[in-house]
Protein backbone atom coordinates (compact mmCIF):
# COMPACT_ATOMS: atom_id res chain seq x y z
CA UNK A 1 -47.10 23.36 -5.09
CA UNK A 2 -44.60 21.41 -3.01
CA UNK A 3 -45.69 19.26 0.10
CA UNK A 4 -44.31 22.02 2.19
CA UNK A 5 -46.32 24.67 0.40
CA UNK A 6 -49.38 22.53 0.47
CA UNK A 7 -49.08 22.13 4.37
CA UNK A 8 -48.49 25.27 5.26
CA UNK A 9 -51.09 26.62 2.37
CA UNK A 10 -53.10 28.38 4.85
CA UNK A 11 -50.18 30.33 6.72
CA UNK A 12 -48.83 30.99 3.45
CA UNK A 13 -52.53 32.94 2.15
CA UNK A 14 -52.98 34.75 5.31
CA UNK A 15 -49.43 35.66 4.94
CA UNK A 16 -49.93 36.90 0.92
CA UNK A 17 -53.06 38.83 2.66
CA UNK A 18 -50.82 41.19 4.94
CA UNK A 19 -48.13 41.38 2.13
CA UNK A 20 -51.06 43.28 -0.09
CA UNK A 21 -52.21 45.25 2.33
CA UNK A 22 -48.88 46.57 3.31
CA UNK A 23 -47.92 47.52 0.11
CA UNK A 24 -48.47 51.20 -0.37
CA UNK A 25 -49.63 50.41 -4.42
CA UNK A 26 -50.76 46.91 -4.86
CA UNK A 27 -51.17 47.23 -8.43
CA UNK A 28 -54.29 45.65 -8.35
CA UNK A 29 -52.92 42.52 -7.56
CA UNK A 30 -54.73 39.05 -6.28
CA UNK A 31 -53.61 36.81 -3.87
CA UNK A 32 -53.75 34.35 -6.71
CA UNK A 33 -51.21 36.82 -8.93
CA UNK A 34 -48.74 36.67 -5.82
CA UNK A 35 -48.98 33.54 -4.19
CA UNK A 36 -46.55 31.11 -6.83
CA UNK A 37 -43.65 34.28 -7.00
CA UNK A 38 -44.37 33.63 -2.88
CA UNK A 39 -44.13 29.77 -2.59
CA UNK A 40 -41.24 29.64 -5.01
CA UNK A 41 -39.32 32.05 -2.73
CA UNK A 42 -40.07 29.87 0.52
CA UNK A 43 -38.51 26.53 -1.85
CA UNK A 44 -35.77 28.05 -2.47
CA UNK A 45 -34.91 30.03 0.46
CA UNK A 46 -36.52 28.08 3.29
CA UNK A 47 -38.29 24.88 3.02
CA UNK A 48 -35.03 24.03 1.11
CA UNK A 49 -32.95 24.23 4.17
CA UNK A 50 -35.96 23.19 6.80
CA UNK A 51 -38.86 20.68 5.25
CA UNK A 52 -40.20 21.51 8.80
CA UNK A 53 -40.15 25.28 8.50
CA UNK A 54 -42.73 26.27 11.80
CA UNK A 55 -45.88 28.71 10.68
CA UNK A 56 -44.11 31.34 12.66
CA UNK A 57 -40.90 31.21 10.17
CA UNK A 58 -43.08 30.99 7.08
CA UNK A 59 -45.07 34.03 8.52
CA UNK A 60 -41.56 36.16 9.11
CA UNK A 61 -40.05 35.10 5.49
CA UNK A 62 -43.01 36.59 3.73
CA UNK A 63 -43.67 39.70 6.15
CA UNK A 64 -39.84 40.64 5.17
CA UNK A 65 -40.54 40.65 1.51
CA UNK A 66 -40.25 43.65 -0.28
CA UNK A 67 -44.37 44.47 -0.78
CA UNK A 68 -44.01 47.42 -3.16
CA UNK A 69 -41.04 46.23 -5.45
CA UNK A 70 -42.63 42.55 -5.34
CA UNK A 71 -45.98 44.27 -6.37
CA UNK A 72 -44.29 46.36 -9.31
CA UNK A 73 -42.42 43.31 -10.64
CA UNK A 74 -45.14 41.35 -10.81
CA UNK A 75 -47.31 43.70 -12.45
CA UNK A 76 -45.07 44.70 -15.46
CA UNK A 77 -44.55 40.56 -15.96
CA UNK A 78 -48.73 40.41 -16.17
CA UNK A 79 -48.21 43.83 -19.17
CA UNK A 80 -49.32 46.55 -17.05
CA UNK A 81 -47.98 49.48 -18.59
CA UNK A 82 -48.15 51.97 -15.85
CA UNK A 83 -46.09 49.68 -14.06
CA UNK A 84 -43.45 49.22 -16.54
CA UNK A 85 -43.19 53.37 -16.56
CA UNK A 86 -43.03 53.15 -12.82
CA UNK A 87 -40.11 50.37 -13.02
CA UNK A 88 -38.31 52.63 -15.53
CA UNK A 89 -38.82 55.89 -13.96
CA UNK A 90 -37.62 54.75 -10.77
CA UNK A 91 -35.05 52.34 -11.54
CA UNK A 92 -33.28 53.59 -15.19
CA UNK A 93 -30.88 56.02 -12.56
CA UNK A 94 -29.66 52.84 -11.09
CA UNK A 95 -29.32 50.42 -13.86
CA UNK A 96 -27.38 53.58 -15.73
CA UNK A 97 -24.95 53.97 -12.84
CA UNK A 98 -24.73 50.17 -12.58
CA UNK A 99 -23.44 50.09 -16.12
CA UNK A 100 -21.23 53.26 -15.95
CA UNK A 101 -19.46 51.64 -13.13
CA UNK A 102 -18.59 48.35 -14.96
CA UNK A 103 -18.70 49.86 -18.54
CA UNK A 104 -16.53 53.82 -18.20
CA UNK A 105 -17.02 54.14 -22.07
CA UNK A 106 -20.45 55.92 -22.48
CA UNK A 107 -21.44 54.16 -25.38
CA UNK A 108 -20.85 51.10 -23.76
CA UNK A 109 -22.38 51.59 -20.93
CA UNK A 110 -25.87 53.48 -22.51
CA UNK A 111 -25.50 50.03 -24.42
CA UNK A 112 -25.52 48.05 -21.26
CA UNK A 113 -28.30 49.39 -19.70
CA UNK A 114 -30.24 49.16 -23.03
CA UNK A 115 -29.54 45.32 -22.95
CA UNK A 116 -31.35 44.93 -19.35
CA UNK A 117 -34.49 46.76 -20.01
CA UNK A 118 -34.50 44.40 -23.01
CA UNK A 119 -33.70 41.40 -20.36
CA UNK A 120 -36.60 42.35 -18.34
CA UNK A 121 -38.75 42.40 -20.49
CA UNK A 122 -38.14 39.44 -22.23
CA UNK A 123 -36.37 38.26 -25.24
CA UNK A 124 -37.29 34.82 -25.58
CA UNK A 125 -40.63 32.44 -25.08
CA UNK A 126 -41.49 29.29 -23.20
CA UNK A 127 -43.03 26.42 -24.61
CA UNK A 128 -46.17 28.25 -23.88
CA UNK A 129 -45.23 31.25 -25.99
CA UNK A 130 -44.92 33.50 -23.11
CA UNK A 131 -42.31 35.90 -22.79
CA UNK A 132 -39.68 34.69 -20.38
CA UNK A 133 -38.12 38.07 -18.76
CA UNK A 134 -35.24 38.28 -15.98
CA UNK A 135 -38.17 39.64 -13.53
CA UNK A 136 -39.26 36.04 -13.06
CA UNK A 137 -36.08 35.79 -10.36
CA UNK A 138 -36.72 38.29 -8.73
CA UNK A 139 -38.30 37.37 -5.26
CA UNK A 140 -38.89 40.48 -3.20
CA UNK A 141 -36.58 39.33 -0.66
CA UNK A 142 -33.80 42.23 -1.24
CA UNK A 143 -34.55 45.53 -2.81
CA UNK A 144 -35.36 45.77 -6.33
CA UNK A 145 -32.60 48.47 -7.04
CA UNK A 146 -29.85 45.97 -5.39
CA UNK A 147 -31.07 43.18 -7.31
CA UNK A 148 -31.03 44.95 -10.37
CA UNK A 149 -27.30 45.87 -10.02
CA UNK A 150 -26.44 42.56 -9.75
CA UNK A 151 -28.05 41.66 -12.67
CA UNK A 152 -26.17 44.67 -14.65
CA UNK A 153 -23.27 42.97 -13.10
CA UNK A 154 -23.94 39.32 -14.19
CA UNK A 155 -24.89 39.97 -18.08
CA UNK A 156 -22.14 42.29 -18.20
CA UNK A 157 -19.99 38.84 -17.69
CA UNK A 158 -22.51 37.19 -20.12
CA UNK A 159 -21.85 39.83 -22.68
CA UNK A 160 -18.32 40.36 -22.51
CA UNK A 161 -17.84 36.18 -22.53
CA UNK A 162 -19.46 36.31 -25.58
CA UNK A 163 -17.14 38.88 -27.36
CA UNK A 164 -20.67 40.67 -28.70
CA UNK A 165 -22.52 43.50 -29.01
CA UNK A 166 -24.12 44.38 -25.68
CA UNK A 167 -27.58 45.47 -26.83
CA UNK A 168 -28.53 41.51 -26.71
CA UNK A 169 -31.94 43.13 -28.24
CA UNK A 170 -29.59 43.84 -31.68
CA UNK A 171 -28.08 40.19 -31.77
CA UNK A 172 -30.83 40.03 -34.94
CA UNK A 173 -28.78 42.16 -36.67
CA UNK A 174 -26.10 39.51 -37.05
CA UNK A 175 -28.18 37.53 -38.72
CA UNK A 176 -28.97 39.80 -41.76
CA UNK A 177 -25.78 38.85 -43.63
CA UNK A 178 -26.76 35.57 -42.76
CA UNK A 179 -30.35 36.08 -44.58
CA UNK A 180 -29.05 37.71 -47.57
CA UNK A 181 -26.38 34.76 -47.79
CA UNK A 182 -28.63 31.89 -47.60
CA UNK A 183 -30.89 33.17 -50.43
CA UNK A 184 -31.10 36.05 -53.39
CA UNK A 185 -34.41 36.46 -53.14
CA UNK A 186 -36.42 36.92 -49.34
CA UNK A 187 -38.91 34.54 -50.10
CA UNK A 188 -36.26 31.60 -50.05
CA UNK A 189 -34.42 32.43 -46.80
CA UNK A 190 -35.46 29.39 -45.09
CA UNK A 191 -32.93 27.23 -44.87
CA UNK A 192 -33.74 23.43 -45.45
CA UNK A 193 -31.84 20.02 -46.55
CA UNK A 194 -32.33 19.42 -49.94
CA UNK A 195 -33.29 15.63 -50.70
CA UNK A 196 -33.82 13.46 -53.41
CA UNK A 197 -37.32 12.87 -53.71
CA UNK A 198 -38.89 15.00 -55.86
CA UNK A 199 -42.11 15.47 -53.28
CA UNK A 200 -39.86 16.40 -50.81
CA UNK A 201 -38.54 19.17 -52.91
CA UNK A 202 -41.69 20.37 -53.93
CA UNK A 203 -42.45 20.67 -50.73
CA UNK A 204 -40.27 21.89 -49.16
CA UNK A 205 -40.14 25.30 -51.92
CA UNK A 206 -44.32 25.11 -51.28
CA UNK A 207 -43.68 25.59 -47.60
CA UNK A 208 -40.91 28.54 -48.10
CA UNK A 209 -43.52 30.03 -50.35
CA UNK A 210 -46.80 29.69 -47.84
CA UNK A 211 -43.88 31.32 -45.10
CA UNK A 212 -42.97 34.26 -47.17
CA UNK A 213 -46.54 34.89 -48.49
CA UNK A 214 -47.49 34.84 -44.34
CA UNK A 215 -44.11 37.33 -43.81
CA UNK A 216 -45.47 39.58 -46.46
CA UNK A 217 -49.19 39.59 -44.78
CA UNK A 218 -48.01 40.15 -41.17
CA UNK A 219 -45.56 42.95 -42.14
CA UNK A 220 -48.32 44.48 -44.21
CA UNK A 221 -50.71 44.46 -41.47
CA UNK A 222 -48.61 46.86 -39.14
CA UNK A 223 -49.07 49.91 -37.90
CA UNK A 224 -47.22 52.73 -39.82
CA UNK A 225 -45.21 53.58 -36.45
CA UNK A 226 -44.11 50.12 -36.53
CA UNK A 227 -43.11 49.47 -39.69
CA UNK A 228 -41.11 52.57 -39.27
CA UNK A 229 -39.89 51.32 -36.09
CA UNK A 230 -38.50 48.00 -37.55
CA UNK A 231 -37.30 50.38 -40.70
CA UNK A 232 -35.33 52.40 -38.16
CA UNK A 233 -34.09 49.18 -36.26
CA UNK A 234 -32.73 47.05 -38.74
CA UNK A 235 -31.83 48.90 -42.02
CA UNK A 236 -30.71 52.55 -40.60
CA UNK A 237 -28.75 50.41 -36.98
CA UNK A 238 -30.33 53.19 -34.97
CA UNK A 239 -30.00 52.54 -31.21
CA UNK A 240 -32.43 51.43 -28.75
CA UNK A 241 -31.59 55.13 -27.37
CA UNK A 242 -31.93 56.73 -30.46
CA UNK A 243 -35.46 55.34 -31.79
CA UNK A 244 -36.51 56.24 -28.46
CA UNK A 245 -35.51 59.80 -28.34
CA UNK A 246 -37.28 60.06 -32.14
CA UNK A 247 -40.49 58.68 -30.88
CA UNK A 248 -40.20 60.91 -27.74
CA UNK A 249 -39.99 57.97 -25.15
CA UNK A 250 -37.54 55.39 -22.97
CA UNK A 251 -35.44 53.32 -24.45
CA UNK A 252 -36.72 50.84 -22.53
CA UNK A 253 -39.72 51.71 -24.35
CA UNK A 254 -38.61 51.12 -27.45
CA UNK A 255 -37.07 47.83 -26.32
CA UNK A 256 -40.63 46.54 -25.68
CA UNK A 257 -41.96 47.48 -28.95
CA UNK A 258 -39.43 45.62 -30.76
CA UNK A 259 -39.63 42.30 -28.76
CA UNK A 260 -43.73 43.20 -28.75
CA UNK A 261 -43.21 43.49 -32.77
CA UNK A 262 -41.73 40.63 -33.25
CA UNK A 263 -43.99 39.04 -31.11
CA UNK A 264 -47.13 39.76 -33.09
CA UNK A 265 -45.52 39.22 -36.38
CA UNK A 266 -44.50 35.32 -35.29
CA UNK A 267 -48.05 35.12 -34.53
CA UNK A 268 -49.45 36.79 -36.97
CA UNK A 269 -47.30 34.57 -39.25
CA UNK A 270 -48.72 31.31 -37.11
CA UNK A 271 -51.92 32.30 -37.25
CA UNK A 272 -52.48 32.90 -40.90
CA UNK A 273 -50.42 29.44 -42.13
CA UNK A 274 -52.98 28.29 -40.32
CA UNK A 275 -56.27 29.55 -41.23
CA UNK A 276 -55.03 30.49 -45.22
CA UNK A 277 -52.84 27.80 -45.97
CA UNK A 278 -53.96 24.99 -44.10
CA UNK A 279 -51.07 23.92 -42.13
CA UNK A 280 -51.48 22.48 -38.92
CA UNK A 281 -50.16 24.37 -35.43
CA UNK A 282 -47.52 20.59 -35.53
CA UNK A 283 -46.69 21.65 -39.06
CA UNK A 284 -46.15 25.18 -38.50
CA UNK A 285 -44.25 24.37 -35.20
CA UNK A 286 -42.06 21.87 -36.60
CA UNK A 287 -41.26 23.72 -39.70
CA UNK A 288 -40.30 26.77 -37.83
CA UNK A 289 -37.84 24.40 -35.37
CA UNK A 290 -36.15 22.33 -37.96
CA UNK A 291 -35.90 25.76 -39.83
CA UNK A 292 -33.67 27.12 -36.65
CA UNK A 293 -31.79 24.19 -36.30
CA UNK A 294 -30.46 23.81 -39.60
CA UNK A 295 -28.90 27.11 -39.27
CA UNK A 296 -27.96 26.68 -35.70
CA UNK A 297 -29.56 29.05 -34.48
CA UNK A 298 -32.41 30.21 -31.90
CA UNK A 299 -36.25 30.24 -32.66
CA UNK A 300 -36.60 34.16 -31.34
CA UNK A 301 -33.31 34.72 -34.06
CA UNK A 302 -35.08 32.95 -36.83
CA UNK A 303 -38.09 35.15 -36.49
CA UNK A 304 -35.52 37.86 -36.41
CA UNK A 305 -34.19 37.22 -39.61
CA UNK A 306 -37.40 36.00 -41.34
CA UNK A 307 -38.51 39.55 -40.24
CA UNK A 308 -35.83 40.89 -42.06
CA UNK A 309 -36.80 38.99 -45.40
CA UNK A 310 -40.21 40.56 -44.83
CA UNK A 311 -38.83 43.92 -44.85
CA UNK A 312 -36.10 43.55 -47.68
CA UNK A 313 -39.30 43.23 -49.85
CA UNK A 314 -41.16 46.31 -48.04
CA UNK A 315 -38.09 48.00 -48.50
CA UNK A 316 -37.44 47.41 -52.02
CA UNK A 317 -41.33 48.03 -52.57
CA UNK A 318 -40.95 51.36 -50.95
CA UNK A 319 -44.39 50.07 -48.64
CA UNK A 320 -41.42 51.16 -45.40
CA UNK A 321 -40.31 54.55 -45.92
């Protein structure tokens, strides 16, 4: 909380108070939910400009904020699902029409809008392990469908700067050369330096092994939709589109499974170096980083390709059929 914020906290709550009422579906939303999407607006777009900003002008800014599409947002970033079907239901005709108009090829453009459900829902974590999703800049001061063509607009740019594929969701795929390259065998896809001590080399192949062994465990543990899911994803390059129209839902939908998938399998993978090999949540944190830096690349596209170790040996097991 700035100073600002914390001087005008009062205005500020009995301002969040009329902005839930207002709104026609709250989503069950607290003041507490609302109020730091609320003060980071007023930084930005008003203490910013005027420190002294009076109670009036603080109670104006929020009582023009969009209550309904503010309310929405915030509820798909805290995993409500009914939200998220809202958001696509009422918003997929304007993100499509968004991409259509920059992107006149239709598989281009289906592609387009496929990569922003994927952006809002998130793609990468913080330092907490939370998702990070484009939602987080939204601030309810325009409408939610204007805002959302100007996103369409901006990773369009993104995209097409970076001369790739524009389901940013299938970046992973990119990397499975790069996994069958850096090792025969799935178990030694990590990627290390190799050094001259002996005990380093030991364990370094006694760390790729604990890895693979947690791979194998986390992939095993899925459901049977999902393994089919990640089946369908990475070794048969179905679309976003096309899993979802198999599965009888959004693409959007199936967007959030896969991030959600990989998700649980980084954790899963976390969880049980932990607790069955002994490796501390440094170890396992440091391994994973120096892992992804040695191949220059992300820590959401390591898991991405360690994922598709994992299921080069369900594959060739027949366990993902």
């Amino acid at each position: 909380m700035t100073v600002a914020s914390e001087k005008h906290k009062t205005t500020i709550a009995e301002s969040i108070t009329r902005l839930l009422a207002r709104a026609e579906n709250s989503r069950g939303l607290e003041a507490g939910d609302v109020r730091p999407r609320v003060e980071k607006a007023l930084d930005k777009y008003l203490f910013s400009d005027n420190e002294n900003a009076s109670g009036a002008e603080i109670r104006t800014f929020v009582d023009e904020l969009r209550a309904d599409d503010l309310c929405l947002v915030l509820a798909c970033e805290k995993g409500d699902e009914a939200a998220w079907d809202d958001l696509v239901r009422t918003q997929d005709k304007t993100v499509k029409a968004a991409a259509w108009k920059i992107s006149p090829k239709a598989e281009d453009a289906d592609d387009l809008a496929s990569s922003i459900w994927a952006e809002l829902y998130g793609l990468k974590h913080d330092k907490d392990g939370k998702l990070k999703s484009k939602l987080s800049y939204y601030s309810g001061r325009g409408s939610l469908g204007g805002w959302l063509r100007a996103i369409v607009s901006q990773l369009a740019v993104d995209q097409f700067r970076k001369q790739s594929r524009l389901v940013q969701v299938e970046e992973a795929r990119e990397f499975e050369n790069l996994a069958n390259e850096s090792s025969e065998k799935a178990e030694n896809l990590a990627v290390v330096a190799h050094h001259e001590n002996p005990e380093d080399i030991f364990g370094e192949k006694q760390m790729r092994a604990d890895v693979s062994k947690a791979l194998n465990q986390a992939i095993a543990a899925l459901e049977a939709e999902d393994k089919l899911l990640l089946k369908l994803y990475y070794f048969d390059e179905l679309k976003l589109k096309e899993i979802g129209q198999m599965f009888d839902y959004h693409e959007a939908t199936a967007s959030r499974k896969v991030v959600r998938i990989q998700t649980e399998i980084r954790k899963s993978v976390e969880k049980i170096l932990q607790n069955g090999h002994n490796w501390s949540a440094e170890e396992v944190k440091r391994y994973l980083a120096e892992t992804a830096s040695k191949l220059g690349i992300s820590l959401e596209k390591l898991v991405s390709v360690l994922i598709i170790a994992a299921l080069v040996q369900e594959v060739l097991r027949g366990s993902v059929l």
